[in-house]
C-alpha atoms as a PDB file:
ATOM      1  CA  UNK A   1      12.863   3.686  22.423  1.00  0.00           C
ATOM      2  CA  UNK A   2      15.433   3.722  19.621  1.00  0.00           C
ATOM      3  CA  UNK A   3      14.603  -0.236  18.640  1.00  0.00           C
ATOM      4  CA  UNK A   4      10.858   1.389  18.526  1.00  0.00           C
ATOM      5  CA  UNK A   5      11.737   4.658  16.157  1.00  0.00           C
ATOM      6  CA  UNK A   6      13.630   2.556  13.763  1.00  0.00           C
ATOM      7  CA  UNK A   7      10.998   0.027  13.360  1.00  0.00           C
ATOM      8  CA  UNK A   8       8.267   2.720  12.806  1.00  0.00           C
ATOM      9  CA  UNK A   9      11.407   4.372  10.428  1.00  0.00           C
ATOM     10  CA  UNK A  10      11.539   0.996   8.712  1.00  0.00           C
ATOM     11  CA  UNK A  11       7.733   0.604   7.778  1.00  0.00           C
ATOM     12  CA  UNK A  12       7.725   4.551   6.493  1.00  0.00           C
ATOM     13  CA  UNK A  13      10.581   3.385   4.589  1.00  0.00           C
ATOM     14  CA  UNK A  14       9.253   0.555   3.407  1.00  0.00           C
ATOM     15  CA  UNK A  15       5.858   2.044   2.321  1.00  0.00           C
ATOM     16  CA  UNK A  16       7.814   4.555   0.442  1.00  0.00           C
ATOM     17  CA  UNK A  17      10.161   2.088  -1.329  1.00  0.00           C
ATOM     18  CA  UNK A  18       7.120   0.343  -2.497  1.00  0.00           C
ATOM     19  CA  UNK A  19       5.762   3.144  -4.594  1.00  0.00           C
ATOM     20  CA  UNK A  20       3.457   2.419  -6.864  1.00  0.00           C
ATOM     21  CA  UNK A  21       1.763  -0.643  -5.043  1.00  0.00           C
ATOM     22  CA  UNK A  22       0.854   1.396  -2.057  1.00  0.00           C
ATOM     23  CA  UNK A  23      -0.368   4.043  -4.535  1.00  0.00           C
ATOM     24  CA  UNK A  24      -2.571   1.926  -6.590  1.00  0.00           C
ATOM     25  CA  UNK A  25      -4.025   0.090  -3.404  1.00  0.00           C
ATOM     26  CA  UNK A  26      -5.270   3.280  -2.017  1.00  0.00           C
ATOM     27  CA  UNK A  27      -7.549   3.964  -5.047  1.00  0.00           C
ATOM     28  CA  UNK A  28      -8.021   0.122  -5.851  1.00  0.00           C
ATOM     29  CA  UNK A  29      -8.210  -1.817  -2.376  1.00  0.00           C
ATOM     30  CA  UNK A  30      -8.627  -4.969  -3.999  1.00  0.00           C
ATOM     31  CA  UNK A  31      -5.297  -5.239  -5.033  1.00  0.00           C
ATOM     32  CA  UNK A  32      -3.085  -7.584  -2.742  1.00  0.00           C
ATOM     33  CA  UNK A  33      -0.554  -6.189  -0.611  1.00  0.00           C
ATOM     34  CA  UNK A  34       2.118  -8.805   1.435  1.00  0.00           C
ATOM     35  CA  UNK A  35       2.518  -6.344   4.810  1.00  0.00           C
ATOM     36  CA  UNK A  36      -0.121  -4.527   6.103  1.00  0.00           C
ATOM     37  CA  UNK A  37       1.793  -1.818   7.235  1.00  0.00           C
ATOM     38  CA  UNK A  38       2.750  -1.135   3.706  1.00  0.00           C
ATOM     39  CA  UNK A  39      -0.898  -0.854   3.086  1.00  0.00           C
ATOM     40  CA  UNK A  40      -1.283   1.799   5.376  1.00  0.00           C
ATOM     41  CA  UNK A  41       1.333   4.196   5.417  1.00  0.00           C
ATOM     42  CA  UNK A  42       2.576   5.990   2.867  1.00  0.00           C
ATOM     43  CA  UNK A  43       4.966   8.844   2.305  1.00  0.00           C
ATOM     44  CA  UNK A  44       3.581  12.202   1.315  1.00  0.00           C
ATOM     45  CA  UNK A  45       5.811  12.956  -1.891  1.00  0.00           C
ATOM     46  CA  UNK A  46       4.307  10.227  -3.296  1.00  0.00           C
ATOM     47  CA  UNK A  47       0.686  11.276  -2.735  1.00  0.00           C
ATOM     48  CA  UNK A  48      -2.504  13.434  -4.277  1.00  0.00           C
ATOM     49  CA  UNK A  49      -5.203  13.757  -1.241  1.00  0.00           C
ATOM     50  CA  UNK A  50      -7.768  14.007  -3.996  1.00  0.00           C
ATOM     51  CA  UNK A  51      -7.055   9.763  -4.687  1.00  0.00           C
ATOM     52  CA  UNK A  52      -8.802   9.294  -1.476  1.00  0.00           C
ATOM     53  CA  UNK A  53     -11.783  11.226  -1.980  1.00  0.00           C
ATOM     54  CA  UNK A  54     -14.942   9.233  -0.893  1.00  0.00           C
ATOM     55  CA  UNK A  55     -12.439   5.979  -0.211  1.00  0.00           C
ATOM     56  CA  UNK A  56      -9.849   6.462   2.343  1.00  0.00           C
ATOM     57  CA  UNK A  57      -9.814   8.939   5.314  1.00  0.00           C
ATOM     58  CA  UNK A  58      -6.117  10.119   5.479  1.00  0.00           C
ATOM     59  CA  UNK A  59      -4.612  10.988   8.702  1.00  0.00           C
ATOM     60  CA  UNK A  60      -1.403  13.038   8.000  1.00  0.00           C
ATOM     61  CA  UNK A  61       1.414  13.238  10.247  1.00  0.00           C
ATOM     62  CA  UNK A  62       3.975  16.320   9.696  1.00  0.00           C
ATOM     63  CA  UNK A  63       7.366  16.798  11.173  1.00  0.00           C
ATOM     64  CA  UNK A  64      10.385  18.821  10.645  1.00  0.00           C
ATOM     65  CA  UNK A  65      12.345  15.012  10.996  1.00  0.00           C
ATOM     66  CA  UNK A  66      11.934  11.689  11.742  1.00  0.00           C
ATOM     67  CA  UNK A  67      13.916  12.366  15.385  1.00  0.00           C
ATOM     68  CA  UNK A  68      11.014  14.773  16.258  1.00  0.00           C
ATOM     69  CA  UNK A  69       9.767  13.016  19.669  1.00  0.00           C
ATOM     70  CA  UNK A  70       6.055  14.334  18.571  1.00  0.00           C
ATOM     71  CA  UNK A  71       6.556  12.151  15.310  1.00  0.00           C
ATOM     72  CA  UNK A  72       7.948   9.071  16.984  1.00  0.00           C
ATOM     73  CA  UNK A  73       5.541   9.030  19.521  1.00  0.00           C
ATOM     74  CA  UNK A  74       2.496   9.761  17.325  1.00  0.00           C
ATOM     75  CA  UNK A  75       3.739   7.058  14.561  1.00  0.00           C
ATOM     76  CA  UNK A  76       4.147   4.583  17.858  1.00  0.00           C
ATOM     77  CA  UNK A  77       0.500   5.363  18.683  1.00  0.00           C
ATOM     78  CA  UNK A  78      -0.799   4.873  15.611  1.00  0.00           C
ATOM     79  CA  UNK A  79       1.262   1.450  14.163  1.00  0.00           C
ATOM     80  CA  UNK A  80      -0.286  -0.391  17.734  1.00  0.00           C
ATOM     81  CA  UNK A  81      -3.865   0.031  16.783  1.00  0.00           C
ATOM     82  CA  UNK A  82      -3.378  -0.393  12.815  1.00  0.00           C
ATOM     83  CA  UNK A  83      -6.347  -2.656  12.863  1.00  0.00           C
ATOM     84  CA  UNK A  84      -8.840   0.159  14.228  1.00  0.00           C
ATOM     85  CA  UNK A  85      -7.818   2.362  11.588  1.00  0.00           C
ATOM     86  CA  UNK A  86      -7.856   0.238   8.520  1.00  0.00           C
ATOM     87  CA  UNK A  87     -12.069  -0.550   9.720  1.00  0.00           C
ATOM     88  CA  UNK A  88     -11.945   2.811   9.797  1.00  0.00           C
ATOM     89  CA  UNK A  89     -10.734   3.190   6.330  1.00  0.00           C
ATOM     90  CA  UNK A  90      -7.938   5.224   7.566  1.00  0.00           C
ATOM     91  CA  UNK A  91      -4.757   5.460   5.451  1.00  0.00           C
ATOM     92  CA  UNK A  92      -1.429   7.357   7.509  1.00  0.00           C
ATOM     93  CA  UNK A  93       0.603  10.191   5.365  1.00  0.00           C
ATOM     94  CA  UNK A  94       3.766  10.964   6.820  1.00  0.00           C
ATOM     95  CA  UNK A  95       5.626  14.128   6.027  1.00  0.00           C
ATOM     96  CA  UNK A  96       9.172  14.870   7.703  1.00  0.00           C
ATOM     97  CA  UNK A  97      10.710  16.462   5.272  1.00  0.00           C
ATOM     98  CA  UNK A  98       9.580  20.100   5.070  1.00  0.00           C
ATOM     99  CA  UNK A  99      12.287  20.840   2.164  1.00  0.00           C
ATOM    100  CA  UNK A 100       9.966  18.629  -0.687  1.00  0.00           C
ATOM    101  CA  UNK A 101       7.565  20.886   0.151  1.00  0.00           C
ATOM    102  CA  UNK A 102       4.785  18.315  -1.120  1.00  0.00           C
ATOM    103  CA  UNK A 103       1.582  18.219  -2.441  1.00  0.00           C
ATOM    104  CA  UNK A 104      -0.299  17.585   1.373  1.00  0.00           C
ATOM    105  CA  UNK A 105       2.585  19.980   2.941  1.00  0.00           C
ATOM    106  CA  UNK A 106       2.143  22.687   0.768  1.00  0.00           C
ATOM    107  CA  UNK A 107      -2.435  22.358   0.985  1.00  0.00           C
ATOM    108  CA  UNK A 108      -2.377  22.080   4.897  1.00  0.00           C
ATOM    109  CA  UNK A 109       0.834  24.668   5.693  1.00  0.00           C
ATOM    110  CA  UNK A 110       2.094  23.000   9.093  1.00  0.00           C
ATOM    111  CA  UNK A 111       4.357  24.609  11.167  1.00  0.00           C
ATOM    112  CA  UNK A 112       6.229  21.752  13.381  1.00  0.00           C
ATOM    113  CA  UNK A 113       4.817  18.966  14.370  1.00  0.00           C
ATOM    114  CA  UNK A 114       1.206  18.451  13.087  1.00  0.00           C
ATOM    115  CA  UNK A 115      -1.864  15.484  13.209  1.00  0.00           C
ATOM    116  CA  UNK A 116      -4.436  16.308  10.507  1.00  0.00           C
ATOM    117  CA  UNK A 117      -7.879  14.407  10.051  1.00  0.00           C
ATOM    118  CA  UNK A 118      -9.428  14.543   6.541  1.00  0.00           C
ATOM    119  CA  UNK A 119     -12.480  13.034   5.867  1.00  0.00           C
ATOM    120  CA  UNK A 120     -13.785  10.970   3.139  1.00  0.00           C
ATOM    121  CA  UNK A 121     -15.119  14.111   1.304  1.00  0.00           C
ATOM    122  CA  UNK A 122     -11.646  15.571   1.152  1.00  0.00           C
ATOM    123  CA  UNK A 123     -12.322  18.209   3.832  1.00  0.00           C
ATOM    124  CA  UNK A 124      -9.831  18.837   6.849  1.00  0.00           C
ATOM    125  CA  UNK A 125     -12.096  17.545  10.088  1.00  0.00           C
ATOM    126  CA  UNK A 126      -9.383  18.099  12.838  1.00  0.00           C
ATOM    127  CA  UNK A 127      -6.042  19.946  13.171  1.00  0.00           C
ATOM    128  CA  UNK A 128      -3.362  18.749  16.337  1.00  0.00           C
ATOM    129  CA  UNK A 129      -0.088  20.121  17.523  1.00  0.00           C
ATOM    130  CA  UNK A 130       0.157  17.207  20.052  1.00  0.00           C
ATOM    131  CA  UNK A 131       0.470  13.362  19.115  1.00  0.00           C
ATOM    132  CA  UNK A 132      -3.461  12.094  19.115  1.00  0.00           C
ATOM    133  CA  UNK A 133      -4.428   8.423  20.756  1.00  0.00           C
ATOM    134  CA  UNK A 134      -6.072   6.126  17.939  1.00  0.00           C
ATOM    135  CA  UNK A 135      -8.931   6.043  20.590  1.00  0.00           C
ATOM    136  CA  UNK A 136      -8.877   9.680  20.381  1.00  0.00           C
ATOM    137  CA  UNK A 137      -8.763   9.462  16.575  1.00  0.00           C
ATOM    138  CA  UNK A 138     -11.400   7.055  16.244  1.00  0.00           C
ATOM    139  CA  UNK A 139     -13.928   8.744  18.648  1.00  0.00           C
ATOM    140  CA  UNK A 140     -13.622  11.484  16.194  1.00  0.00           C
ATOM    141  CA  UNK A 141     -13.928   9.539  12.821  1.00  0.00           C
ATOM    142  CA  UNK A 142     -16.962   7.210  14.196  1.00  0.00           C
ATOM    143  CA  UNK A 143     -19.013  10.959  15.324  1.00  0.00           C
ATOM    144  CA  UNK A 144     -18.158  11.902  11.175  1.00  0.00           C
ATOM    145  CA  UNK A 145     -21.922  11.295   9.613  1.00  0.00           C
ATOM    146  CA  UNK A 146     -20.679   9.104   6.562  1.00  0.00           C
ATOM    147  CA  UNK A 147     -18.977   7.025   9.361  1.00  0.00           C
ATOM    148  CA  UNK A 148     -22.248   6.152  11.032  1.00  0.00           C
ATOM    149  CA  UNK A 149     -23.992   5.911   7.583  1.00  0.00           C
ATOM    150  CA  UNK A 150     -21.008   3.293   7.187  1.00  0.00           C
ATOM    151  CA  UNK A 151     -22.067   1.720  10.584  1.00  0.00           C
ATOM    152  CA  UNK A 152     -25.734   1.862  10.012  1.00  0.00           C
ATOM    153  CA  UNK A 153     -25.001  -0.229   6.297  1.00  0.00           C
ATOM    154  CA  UNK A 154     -22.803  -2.440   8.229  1.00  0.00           C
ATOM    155  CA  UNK A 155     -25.275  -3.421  10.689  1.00  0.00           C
ATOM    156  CA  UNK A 156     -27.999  -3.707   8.049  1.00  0.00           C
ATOM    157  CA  UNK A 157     -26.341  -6.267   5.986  1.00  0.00           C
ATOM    158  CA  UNK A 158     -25.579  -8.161   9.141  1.00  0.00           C
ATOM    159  CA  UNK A 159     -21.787  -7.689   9.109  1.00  0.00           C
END
């Protein structure tokens, strides 16, 4: 379990040490990124929801620390499935530090351990206090209407 926390540590780490570049791919997804984790995850302090209006659907994660079981298990669901979230245009905000009192923290007011949904149109579609499956999450994020428009354009171009 420990080996597992301090790789899922390691990649919120990493995302955050990379800064900028996870940044700038969220609003420009063209832009080349070496781990796809990185691409993913990001840390909250270094986030404005409003960059992922009508491109990204950001799944926040708040905790109270990085040891909170909720967290580790909820980061361990998600970093399995990565793939079924980034079709999803899904990009993970983690918050465990309730002292920064960021941007994200300070808009959605969690108290503990806390899964939040927001759609592509910036509003909040879903609010947990548990740890969420991705095939929970993605039930809920392929019922969203712009996700079926997205499916519907998918399947008409033949993708």
């Amino acid at each position: 379990m420990f080996d597992d926390m301090n790789k899922i540590l390691s990649a919120c780490v990493a995302a955050t040490a990379l800064g900028f570049a996870t940044a700038a791919f969220a609003t420009d997804p063209s832009l080349p990124v070496e781990n796809p984790e990185d691409e993913i995850i990001l840390e909250a302090a270094d986030v404005n929801l409003d960059d992922f209006r009508w491109l990204k659907r950001p799944v926040l994660v708040f905790a109270e620390s990085p040891a909170d079981p909720s967290f580790v298990q909820q980061m361990q669901y998600l970093t399995r499935e990565l793939d079924e979230l980034v079709e999803r245009d899904v990009v993970i905000i983690v918050d465990t530090d309730p002292a920064a009192q960021s941007d994200v923290r300070t808009k959605l007011r969690p108290r503990g351990f806390m899964l939040a949904l927001i759609g592509k149109d910036g509003q909040v579609k879903l609010r947990k206090p548990l740890p969420w499956s991705v095939r929970e999450l993605t039930r809920s994020i392929d019922k969203m209407p712009i996700r079926q428009q997205e499916i519907r354009d998918r399947r008409a171009s033949g993708l």
